[in-house]
C-alpha atoms as a PDB file:
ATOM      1  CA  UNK A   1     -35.779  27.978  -0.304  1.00  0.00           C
ATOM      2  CA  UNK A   2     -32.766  28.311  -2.185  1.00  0.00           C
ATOM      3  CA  UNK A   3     -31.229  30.810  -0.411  1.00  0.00           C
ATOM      4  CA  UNK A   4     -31.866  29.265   2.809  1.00  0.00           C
ATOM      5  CA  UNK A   5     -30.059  26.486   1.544  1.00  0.00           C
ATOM      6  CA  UNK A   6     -27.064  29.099   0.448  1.00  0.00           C
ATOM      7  CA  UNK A   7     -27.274  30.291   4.320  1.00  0.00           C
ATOM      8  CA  UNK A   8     -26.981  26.366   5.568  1.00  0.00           C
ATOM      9  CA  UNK A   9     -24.127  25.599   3.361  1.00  0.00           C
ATOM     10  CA  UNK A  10     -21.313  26.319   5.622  1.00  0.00           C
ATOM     11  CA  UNK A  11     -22.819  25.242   9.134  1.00  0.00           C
ATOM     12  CA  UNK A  12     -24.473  22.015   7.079  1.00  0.00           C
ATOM     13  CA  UNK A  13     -20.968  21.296   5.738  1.00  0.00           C
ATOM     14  CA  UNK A  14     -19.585  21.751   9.703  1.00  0.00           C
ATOM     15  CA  UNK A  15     -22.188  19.382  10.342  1.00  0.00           C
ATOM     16  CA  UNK A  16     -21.529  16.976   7.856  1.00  0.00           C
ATOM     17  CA  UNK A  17     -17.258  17.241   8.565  1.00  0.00           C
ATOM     18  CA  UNK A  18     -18.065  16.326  12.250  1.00  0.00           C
ATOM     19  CA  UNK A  19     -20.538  13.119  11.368  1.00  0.00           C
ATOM     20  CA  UNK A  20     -17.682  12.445   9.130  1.00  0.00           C
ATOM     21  CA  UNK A  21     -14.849  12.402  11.287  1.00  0.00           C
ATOM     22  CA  UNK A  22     -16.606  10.912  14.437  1.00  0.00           C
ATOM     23  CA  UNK A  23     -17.712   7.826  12.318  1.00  0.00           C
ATOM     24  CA  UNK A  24     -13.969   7.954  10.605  1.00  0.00           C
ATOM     25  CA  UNK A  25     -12.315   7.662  14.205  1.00  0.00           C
ATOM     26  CA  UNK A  26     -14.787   4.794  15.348  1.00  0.00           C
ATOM     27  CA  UNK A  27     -14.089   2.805  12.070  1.00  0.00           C
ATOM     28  CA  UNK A  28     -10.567   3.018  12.828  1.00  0.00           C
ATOM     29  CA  UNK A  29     -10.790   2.262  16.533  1.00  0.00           C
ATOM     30  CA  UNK A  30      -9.255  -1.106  16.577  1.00  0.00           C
ATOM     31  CA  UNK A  31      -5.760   0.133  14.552  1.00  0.00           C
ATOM     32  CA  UNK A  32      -4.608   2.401  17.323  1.00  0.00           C
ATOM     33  CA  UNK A  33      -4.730   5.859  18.168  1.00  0.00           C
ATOM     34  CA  UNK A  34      -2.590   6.739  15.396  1.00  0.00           C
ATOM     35  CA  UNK A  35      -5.564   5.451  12.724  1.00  0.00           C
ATOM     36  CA  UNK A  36      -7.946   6.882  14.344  1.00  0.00           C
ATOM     37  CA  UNK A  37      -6.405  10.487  14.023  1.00  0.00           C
ATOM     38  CA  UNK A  38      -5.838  10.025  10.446  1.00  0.00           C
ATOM     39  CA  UNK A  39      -9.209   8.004   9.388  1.00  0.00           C
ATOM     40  CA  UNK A  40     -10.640  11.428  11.832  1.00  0.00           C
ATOM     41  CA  UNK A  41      -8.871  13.548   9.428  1.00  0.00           C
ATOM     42  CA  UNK A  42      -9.838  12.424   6.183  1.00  0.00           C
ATOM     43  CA  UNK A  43     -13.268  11.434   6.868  1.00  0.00           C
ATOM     44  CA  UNK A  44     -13.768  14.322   8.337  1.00  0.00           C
ATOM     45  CA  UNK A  45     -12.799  17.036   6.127  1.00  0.00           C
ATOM     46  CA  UNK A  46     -14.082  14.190   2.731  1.00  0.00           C
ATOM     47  CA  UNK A  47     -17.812  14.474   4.450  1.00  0.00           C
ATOM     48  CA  UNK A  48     -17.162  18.590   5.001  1.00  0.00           C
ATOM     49  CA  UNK A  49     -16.961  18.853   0.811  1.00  0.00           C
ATOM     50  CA  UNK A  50     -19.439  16.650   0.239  1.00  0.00           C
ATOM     51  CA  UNK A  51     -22.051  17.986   2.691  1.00  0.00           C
ATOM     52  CA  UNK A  52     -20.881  21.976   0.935  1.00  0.00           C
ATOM     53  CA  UNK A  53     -21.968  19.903  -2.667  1.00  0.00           C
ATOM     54  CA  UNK A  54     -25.140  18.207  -1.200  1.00  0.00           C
ATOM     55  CA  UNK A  55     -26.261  21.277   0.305  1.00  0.00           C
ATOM     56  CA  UNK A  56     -25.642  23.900  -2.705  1.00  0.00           C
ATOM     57  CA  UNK A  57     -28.732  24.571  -4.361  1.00  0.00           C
ATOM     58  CA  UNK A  58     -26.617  25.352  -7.833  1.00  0.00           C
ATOM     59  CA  UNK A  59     -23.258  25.821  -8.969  1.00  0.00           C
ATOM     60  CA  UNK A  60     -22.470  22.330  -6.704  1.00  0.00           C
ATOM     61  CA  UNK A  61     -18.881  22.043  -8.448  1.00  0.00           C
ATOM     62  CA  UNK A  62     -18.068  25.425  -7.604  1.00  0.00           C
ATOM     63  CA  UNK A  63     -18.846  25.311  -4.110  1.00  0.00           C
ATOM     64  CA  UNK A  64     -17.218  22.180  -4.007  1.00  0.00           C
ATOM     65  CA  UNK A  65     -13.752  23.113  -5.340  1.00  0.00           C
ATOM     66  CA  UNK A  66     -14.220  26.252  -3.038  1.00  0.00           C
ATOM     67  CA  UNK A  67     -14.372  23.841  -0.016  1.00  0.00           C
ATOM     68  CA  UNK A  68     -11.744  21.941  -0.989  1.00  0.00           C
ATOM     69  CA  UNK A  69      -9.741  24.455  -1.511  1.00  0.00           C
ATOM     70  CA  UNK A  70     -10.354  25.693   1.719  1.00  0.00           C
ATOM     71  CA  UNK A  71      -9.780  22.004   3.728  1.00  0.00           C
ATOM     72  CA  UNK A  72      -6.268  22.237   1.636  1.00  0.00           C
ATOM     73  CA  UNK A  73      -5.831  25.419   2.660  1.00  0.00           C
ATOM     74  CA  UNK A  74      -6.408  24.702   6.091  1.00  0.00           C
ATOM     75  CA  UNK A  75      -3.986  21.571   5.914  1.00  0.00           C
ATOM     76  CA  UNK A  76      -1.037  23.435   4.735  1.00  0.00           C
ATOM     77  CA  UNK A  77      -1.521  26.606   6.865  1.00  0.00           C
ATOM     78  CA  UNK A  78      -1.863  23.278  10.059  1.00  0.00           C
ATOM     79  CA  UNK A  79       1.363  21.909   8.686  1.00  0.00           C
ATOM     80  CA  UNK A  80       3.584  25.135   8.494  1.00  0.00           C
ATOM     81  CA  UNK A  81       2.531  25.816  12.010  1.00  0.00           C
ATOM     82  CA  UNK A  82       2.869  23.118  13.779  1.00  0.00           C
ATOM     83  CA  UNK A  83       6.456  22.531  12.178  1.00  0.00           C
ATOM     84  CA  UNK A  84       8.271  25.957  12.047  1.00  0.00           C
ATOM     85  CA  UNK A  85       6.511  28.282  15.093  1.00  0.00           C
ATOM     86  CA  UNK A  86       6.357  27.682  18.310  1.00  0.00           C
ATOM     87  CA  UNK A  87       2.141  28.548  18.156  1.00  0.00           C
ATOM     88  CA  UNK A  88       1.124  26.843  22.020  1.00  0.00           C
ATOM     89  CA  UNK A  89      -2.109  25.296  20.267  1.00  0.00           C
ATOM     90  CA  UNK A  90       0.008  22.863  18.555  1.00  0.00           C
ATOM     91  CA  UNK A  91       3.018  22.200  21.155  1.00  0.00           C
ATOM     92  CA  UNK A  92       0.948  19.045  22.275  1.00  0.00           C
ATOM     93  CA  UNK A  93       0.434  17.794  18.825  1.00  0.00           C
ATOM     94  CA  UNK A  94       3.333  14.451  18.607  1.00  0.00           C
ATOM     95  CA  UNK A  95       5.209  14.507  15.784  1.00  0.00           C
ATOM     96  CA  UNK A  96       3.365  11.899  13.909  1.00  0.00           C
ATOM     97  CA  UNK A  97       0.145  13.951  14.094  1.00  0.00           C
ATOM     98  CA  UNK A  98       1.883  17.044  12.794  1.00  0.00           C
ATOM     99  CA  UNK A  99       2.565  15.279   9.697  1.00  0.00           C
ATOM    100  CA  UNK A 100      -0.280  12.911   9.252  1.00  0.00           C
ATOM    101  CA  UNK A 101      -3.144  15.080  10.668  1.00  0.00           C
ATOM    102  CA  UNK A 102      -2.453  17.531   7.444  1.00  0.00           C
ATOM    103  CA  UNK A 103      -1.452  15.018   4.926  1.00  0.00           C
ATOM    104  CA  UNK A 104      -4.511  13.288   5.485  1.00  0.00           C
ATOM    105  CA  UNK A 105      -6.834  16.034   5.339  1.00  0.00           C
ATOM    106  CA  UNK A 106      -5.451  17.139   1.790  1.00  0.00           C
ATOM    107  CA  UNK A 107      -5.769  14.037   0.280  1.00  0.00           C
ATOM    108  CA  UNK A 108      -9.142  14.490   1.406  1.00  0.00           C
ATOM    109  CA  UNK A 109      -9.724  17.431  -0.322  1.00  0.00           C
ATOM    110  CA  UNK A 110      -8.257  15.347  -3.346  1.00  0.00           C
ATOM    111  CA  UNK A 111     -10.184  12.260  -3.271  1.00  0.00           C
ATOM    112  CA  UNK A 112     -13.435  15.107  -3.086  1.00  0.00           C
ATOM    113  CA  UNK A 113     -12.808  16.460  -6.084  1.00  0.00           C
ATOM    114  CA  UNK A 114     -12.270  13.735  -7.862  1.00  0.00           C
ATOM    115  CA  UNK A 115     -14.247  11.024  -6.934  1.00  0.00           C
ATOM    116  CA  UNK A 116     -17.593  13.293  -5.505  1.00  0.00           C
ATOM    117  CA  UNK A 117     -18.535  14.728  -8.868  1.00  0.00           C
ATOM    118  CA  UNK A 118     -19.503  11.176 -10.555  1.00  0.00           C
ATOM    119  CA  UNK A 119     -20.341   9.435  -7.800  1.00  0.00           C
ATOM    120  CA  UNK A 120     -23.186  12.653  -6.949  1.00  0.00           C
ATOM    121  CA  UNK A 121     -24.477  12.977 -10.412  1.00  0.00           C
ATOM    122  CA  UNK A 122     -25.495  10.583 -13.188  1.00  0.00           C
ATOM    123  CA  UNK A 123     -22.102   9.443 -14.436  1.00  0.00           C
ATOM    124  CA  UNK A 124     -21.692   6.819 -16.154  1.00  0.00           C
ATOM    125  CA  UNK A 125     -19.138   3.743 -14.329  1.00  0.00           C
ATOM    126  CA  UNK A 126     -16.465   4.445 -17.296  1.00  0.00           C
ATOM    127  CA  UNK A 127     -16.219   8.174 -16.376  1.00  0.00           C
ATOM    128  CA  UNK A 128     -16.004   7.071 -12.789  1.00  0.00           C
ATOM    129  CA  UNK A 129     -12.978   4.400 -13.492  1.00  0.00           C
ATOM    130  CA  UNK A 130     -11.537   7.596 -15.336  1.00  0.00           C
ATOM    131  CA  UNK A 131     -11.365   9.335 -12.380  1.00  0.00           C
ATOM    132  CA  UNK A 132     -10.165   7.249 -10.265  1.00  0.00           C
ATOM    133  CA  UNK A 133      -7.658   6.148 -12.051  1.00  0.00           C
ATOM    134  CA  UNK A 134      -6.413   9.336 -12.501  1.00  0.00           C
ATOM    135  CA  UNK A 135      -6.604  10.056  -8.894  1.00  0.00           C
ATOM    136  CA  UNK A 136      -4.429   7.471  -8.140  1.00  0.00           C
ATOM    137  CA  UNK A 137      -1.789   8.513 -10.567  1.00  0.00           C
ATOM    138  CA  UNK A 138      -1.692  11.925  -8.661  1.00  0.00           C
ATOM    139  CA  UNK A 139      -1.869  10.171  -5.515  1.00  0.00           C
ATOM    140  CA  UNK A 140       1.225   7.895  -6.594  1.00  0.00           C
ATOM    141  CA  UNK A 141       3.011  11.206  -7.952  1.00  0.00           C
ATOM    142  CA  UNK A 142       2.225  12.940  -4.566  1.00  0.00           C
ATOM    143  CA  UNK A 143       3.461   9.621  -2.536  1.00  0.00           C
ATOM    144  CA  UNK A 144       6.593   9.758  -4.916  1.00  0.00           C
ATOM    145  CA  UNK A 145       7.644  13.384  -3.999  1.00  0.00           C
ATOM    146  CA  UNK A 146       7.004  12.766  -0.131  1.00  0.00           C
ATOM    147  CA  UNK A 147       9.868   9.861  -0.642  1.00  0.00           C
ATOM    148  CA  UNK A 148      12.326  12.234  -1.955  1.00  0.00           C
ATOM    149  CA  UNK A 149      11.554  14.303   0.499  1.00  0.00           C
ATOM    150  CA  UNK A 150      11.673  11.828   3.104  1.00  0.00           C
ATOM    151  CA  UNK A 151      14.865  10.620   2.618  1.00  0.00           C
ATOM    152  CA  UNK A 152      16.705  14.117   2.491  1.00  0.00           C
ATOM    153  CA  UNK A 153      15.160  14.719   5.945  1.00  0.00           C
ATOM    154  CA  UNK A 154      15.866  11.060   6.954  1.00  0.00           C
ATOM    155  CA  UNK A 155      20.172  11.872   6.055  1.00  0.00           C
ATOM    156  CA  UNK A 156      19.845  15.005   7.844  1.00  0.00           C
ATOM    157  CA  UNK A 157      18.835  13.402  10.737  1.00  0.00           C
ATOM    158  CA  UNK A 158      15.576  14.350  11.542  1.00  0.00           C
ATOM    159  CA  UNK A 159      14.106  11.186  11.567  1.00  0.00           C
ATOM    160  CA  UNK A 160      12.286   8.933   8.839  1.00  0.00           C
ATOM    161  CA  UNK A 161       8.510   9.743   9.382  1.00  0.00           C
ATOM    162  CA  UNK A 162       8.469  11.592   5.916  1.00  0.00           C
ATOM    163  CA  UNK A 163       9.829   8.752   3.853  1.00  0.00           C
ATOM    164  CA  UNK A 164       6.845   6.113   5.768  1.00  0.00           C
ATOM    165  CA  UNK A 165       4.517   8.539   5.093  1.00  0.00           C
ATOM    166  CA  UNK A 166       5.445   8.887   1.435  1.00  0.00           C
ATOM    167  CA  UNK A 167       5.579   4.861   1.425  1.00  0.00           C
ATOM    168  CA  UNK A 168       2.168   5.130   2.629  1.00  0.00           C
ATOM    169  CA  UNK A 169       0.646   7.532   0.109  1.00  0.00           C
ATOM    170  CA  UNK A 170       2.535   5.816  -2.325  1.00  0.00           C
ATOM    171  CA  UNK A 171       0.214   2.375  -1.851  1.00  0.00           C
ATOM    172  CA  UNK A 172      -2.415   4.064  -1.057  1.00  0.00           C
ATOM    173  CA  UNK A 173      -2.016   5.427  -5.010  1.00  0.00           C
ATOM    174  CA  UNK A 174      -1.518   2.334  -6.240  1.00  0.00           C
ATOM    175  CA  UNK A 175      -4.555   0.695  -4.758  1.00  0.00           C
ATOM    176  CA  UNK A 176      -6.854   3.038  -5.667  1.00  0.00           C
ATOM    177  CA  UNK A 177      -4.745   3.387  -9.592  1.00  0.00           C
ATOM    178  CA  UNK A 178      -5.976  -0.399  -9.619  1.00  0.00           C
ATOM    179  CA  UNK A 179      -9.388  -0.691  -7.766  1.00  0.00           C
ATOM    180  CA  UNK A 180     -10.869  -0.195 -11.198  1.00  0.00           C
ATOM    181  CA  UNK A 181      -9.152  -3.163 -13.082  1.00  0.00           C
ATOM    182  CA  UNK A 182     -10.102  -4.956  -9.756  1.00  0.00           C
ATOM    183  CA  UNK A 183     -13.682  -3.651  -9.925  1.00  0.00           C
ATOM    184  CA  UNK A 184     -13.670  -5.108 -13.756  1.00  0.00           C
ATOM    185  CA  UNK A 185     -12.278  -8.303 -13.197  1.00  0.00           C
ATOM    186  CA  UNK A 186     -15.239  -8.793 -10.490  1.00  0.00           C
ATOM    187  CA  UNK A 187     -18.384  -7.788 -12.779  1.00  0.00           C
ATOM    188  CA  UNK A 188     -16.695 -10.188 -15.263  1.00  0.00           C
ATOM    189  CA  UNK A 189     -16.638 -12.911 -13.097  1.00  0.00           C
ATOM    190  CA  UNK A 190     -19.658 -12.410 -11.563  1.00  0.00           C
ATOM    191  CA  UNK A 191     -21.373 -12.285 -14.746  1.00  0.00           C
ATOM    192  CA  UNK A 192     -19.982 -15.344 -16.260  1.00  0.00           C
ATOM    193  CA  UNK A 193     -21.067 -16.965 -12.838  1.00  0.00           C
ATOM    194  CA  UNK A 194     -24.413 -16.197 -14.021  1.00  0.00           C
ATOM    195  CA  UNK A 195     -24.037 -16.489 -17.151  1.00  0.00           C
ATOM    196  CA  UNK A 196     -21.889 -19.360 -17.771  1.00  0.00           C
ATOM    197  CA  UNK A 197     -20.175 -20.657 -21.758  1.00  0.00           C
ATOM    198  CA  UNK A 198     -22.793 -23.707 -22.231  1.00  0.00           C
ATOM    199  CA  UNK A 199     -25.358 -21.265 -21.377  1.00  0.00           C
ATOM    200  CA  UNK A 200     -24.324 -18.658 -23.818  1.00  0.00           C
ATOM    201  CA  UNK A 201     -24.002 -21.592 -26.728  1.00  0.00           C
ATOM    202  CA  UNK A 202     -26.763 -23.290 -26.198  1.00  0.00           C
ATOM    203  CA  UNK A 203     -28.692 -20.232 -26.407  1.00  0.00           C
ATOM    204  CA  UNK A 204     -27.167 -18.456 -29.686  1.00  0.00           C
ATOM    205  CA  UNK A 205     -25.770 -21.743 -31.678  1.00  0.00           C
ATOM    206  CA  UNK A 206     -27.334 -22.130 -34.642  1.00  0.00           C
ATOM    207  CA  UNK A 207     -30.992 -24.601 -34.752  1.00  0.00           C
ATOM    208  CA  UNK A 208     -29.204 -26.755 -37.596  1.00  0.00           C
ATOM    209  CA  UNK A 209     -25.332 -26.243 -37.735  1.00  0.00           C
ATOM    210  CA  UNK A 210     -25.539 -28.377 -40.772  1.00  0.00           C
ATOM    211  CA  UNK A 211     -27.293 -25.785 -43.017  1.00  0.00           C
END
């Protein structure tokens, strides 16, 4: 059984990337093609690692960083092609997916590693804020450096794509740097709604606060 599962891993991982990225172009249907080809790319490529993990009969983070490092791989090698050769599989690609189509599918690879590992095991909630959290300062740091980068190519006159797309992945870092104060703030006040401050005294003051 196990290694059947080792044999499955890579065409159950295929598998999984193409559920992924069908579902993340649907999802996105109603923002315009543009959303749909980047929800297609990071769904796709997120559901790819995580099908690798799922599948793994051992060494899970292993495999995982493996396929992540090869959807990163993949994104970069996509990137340098479609921007500096002339390769005919990518003349039809539009600018906008030549830049988002790879960006997207790294920070796939990125949210994997970091957010698969407690989510898939027994983690506590803490560990998973941890990681998210530090996800998003990465995220923020990555969005940060596409800016700069942006706006060099923006004042050479090759258009201003770069610095949107570092705008982009610069919220999208901040979001997710916050969705665990966020996620706090609701489990408080959900449990106070249950559990509301006459409640709580009436329950624990003392029988005879005279004594």
């Amino acid at each position: 059984m196990r290694v059947l599962r080792w044999l499955l891993i890579l065409p159950g991982a295929i598998l999984f990337g193409m559920v992924g990225s069908l579902a993340g172009g649907i999802v996105a249907t109603f923002f315009g093609q543009t959303a749909m080809d980047s929800s297609s790319a990071f769904f796709g490529p997120f559901a790819f690692i995580c099908g690798a993990r799922v599948i793994a009969p051992s060494h899970k983070r292993k495999v995982m960083l493996c396929a992540a490092g090869l959807v990163a791989l993949l994104a970069i090698s996509n990137f340098v092609l479609a921007e500096f050769t002339t390769a005919e599989s990518f003349a039809h690609l539009t600018t906008t997916q030549r830049v988002l189509t790879p960006l997207a599918q790294f920070l796939a690879s990125l949210y994997a590693i970091f957010i698969l590992p407690p989510l898939l095991t027994s983690s506590t909630l803490e560990r998973l804020w941890l990681e998210i959290v530090a996800l998003g300062t990465i995220v923020a740091e990555i969005g940060a450096l596409l800016i700069a980068i942006g706006l060099v190519v923006g004042v050479l006159g090759r258009g201003w794509l770069g610095l949107m797309a570092g705008l982009g992945v610069l919220f999208l870092g901040a979001i997710t740097w916050l969705f665990p104060y966020f996620h706090l703030k609701l489990r408080v006040r959900r449990m106070l709604r249950n559990f509301p401050p006459e409640t709580f005294v009436k329950k624990y003051a003392p029988k005879n606060p005279d004594v």
